[in-house]
Structure formats: structure tokens, C-alpha cells
Protein backbone atom coordinates (compact mmCIF):
# COMPACT_ATOMS: atom_id res chain seq x y z
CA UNK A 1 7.46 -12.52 -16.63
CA UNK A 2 9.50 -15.18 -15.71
CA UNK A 3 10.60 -16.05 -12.42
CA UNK A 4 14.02 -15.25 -13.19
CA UNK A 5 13.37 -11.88 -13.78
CA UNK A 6 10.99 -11.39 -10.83
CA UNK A 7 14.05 -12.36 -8.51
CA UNK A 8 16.02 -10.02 -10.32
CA UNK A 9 13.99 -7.32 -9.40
CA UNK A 10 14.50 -7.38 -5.68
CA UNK A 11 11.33 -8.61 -4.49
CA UNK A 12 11.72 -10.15 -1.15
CA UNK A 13 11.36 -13.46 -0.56
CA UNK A 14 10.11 -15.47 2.37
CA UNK A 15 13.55 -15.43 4.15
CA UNK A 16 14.14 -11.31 3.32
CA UNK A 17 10.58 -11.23 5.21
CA UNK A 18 11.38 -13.08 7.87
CA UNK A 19 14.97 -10.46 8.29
CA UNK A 20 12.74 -7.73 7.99
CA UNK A 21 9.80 -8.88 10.35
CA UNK A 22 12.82 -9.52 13.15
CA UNK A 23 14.51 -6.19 12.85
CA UNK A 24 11.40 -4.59 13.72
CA UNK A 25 10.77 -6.88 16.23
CA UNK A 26 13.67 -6.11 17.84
CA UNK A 27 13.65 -2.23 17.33
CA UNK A 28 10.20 -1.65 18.13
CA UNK A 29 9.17 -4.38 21.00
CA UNK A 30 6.85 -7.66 20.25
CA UNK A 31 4.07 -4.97 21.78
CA UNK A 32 3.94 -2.14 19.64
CA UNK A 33 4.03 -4.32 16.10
CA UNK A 34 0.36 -4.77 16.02
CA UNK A 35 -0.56 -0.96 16.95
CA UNK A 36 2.17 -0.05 13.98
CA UNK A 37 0.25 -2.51 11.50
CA UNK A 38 -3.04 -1.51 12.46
CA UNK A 39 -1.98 1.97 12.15
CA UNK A 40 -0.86 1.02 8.80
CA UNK A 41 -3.96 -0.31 7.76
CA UNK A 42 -5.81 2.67 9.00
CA UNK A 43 -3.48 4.99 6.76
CA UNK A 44 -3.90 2.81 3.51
CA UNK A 45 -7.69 2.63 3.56
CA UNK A 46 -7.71 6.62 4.24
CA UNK A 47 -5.35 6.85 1.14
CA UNK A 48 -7.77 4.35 -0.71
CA UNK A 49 -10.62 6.41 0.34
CA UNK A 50 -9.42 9.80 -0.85
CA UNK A 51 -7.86 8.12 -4.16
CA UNK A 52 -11.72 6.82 -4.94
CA UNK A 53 -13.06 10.39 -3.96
CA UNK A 54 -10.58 12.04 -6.30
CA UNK A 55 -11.76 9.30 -9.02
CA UNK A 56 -15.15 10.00 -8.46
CA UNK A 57 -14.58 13.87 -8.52
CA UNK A 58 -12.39 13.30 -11.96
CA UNK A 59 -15.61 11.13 -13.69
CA UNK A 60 -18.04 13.78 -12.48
CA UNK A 61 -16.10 16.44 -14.51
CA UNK A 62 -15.70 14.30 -17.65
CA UNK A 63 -19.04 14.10 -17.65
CA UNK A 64 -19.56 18.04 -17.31
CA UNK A 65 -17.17 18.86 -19.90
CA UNK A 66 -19.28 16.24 -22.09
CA UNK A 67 -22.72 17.39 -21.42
CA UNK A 68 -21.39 21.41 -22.19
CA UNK A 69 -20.19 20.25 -25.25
């Protein structure tokens, strides 16, 4: 992939980012950005950990079905 065809895509750049990072500055308050982000971050790594749970579960019933064959 070239990078023509990542811009074409829509990715953001650095200036899109900065747009993006004031807007929320300015409708949430300076304060409450880091309790949004670290709610974020909570709320990804409980995602992660029930994705990796669910993988786990799927393996563990391959491996059933294998063994009863």
C-alpha cells in the first residue's frame, strides 16, 4: 500500500488530529479529557479481555469436538 492510497482512505493526519483533539477540548472542558480517555482505556481492555475469553472458550471446544472424534 502506497501512501497515496492510504490518504485516500481518510485516515487522519496530524492536522485532522489536532481539529479533532480541539473540538473536544472545547466541548468537553480541558478537565474532563483525561477521565474520558482513561475511561476509554478502561472499556478497550474490558473488550480485549472478553474477546481473549471468548478465544479461549472457542479453542477449548475445538479441542472437544477433536478428542470425541
Amino acid at each position: 500500500m502506497t501512501f497515496g492510497s492510504i490518504a485516500q482512505l481518510g485516515i487522519p493526519g496530524g492536522v485532522e488530529l489536532l481539529v479533532v483533539l480541539l473540538i473536544a477540548v472545547l466541548l468537553f472542558g480541558a478537565n474532563k479529557i483525561p477521565k474520558l480517555a482513561r475511561a476509554a482505556g478502561q472499556s478497550i481492555g474490558e473488550f480485549q479481555k472478553g474477546r481473549e475469553e471468548l478465544e479461549e472458550e472457542l479453542e477449548n471446544d475445538g479441542r472437544e469436538v477433536e478428542s470425541a472424534d
